[in-house]
N, C-alpha and C. Protein backbone atom coordinates (compact mmCIF):
# COMPACT_ATOMS: atom_id res chain seq x y z
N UNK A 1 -217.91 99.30 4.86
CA UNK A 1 -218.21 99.79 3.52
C UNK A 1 -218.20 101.31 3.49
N UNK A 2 -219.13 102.36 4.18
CA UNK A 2 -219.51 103.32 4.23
C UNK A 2 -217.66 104.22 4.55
N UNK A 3 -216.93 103.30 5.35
CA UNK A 3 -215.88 103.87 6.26
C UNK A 3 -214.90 103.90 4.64
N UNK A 4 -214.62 102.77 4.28
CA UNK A 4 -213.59 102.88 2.94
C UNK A 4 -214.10 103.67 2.13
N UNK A 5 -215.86 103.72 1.75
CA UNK A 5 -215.98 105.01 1.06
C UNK A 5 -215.48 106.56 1.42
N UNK A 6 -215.55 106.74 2.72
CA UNK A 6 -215.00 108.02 3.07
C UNK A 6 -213.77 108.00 2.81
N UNK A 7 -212.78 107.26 3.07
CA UNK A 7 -211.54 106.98 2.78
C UNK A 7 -210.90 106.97 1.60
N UNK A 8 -211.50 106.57 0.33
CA UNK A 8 -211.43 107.11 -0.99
C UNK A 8 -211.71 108.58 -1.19
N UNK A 9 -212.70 108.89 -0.62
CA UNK A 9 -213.43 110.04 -0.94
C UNK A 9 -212.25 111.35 -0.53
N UNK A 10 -211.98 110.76 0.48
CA UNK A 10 -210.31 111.74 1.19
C UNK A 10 -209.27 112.02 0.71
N UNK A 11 -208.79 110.48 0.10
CA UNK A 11 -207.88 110.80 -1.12
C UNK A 11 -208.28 111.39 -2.60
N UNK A 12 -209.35 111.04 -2.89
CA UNK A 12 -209.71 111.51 -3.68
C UNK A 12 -209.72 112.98 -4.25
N UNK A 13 -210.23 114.18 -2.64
CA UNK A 13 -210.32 115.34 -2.47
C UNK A 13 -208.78 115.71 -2.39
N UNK A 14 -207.86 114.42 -1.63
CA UNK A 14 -206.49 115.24 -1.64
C UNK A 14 -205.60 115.61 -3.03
N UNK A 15 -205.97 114.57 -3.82
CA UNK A 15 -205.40 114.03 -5.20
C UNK A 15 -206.15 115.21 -6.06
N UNK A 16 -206.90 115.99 -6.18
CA UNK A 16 -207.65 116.94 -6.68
C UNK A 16 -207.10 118.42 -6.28
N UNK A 17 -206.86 118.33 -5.15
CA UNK A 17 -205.91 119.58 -4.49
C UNK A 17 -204.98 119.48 -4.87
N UNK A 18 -203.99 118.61 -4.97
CA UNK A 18 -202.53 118.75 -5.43
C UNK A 18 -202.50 118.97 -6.71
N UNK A 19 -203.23 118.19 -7.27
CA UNK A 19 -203.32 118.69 -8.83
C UNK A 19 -203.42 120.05 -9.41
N UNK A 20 -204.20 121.01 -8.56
CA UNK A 20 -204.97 121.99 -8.64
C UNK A 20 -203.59 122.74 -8.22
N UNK A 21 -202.85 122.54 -7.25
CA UNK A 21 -201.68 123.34 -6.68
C UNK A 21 -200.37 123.16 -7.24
N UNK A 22 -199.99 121.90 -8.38
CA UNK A 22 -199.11 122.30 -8.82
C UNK A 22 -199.67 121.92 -9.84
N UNK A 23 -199.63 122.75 -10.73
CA UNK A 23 -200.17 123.26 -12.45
C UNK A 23 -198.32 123.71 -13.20
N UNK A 24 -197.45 123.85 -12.85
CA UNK A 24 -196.64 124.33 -13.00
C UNK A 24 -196.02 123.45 -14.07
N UNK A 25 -195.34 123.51 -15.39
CA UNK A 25 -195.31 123.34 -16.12
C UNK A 25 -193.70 122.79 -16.07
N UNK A 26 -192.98 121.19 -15.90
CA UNK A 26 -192.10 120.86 -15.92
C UNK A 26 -191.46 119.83 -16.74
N UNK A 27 -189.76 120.25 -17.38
CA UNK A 27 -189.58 119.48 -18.75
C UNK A 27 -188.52 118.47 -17.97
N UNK A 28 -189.03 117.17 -18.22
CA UNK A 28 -188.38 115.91 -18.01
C UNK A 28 -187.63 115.55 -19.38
N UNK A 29 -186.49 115.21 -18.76
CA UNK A 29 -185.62 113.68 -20.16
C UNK A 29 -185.07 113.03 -19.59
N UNK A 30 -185.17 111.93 -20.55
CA UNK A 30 -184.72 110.71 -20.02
C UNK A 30 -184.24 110.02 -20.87
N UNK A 31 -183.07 109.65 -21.59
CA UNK A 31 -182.24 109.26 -22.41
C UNK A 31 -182.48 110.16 -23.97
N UNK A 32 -183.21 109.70 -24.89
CA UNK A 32 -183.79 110.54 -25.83
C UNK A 32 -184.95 111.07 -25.76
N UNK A 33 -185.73 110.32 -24.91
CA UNK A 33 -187.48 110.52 -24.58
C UNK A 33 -187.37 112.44 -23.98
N UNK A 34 -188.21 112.60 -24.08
CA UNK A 34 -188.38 114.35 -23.25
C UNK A 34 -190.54 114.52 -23.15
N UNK A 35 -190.32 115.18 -21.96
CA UNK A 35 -191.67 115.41 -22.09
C UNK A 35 -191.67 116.68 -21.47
N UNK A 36 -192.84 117.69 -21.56
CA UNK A 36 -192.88 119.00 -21.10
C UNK A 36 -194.52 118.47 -20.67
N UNK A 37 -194.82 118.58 -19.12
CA UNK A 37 -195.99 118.39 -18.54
C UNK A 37 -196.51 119.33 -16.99
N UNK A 38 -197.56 119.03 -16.45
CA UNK A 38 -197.88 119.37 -14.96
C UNK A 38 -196.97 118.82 -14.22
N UNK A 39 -196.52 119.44 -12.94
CA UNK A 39 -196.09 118.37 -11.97
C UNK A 39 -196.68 117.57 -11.26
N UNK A 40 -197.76 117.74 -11.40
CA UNK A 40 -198.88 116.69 -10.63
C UNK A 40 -198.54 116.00 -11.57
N UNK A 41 -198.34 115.68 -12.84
CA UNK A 41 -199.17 114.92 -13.57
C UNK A 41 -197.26 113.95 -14.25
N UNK A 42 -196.24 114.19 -13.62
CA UNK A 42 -194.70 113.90 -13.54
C UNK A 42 -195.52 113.37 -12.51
N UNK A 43 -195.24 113.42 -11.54
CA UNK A 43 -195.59 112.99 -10.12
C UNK A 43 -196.04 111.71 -9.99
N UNK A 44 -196.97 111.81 -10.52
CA UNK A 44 -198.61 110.48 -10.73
C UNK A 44 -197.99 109.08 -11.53
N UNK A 45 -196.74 110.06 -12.93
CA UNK A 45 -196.18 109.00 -13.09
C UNK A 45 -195.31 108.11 -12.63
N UNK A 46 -194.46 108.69 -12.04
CA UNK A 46 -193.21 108.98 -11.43
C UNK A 46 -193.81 107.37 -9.93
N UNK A 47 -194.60 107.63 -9.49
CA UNK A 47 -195.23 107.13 -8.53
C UNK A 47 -195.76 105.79 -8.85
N UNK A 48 -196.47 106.19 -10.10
CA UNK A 48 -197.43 104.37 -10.64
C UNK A 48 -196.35 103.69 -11.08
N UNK A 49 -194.49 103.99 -12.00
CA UNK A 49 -193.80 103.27 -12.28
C UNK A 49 -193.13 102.74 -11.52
N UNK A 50 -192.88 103.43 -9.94
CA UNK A 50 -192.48 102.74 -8.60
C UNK A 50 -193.27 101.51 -8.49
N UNK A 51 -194.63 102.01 -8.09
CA UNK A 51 -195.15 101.20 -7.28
C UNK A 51 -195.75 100.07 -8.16
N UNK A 52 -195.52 99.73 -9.96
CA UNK A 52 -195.44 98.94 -10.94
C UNK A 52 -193.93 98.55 -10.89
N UNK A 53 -192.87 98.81 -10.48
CA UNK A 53 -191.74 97.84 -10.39
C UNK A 53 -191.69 97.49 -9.46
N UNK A 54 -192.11 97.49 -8.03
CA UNK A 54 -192.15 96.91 -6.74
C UNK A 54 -193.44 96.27 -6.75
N UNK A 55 -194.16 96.05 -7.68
CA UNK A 55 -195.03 94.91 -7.62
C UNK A 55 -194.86 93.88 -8.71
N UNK A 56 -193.94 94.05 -9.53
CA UNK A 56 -193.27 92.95 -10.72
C UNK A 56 -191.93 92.46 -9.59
N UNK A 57 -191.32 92.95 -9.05
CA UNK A 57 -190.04 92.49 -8.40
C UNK A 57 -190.79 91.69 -6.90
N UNK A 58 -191.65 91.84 -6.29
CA UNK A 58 -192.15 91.18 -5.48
C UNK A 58 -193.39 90.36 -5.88
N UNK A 59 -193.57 90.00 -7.19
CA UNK A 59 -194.29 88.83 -7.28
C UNK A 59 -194.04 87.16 -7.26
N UNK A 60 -192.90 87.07 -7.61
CA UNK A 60 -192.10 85.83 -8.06
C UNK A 60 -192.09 85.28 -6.41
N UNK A 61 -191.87 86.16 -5.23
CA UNK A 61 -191.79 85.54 -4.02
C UNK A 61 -193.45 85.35 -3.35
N UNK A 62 -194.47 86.25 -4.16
CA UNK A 62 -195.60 86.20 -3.37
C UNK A 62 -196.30 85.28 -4.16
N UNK A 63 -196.11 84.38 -5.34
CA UNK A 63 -196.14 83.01 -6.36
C UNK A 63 -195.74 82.05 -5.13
N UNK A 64 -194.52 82.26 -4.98
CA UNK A 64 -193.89 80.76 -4.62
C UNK A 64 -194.95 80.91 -2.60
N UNK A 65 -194.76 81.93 -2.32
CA UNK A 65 -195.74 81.75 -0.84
C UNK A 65 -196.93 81.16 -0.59
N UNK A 66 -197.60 81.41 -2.07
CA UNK A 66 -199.04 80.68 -2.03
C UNK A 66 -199.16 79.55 -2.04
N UNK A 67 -198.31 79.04 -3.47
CA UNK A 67 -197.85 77.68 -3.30
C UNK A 67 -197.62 77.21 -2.34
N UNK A 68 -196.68 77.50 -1.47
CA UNK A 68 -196.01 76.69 -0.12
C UNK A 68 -197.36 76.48 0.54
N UNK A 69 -198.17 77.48 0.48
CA UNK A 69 -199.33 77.70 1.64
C UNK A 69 -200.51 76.31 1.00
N UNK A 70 -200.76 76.54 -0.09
CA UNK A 70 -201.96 75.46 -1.10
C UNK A 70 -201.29 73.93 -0.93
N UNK A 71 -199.79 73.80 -0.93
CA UNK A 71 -199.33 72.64 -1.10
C UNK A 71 -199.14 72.18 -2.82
N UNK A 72 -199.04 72.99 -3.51
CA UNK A 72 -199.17 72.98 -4.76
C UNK A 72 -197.00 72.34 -5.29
């Protein structure tokens, strides 16, 4: 318990630093869409829509695994 708290707490402090270090002001587009933001804050997105399509594209196989496993 105490150990994963530090372990948040690490990223936490790192995710606060980067933020803090790039403040820099960058203009994205993307078909018609446009945004003018932080790069931390491109970044953060840039990152959660990865790691939200590699968890929609690897669900359909981690469905059918459980099943196999339950006997369902």
């Amino acid at each position: 318990m105490q150990f994963s708290m530090l372990v948040a707490l690490f990223i936490a402090i790192a995710a606060v630093i980067f933020a803090i270090q790039n403040l820099i002001t960058v203009h994205v587009s993307f078909i018609a869409w446009q945004f003018d933001g932080p790069l931390a804050l491109v970044l953060l997105i840039v990152f959660a829509a990865g790691f939200l399509a590699s968890a929609l594209i690897s669900a359909p196989a981690i469905v059918i695994r459980r099943l196999r496993i339950f006997g369902l």
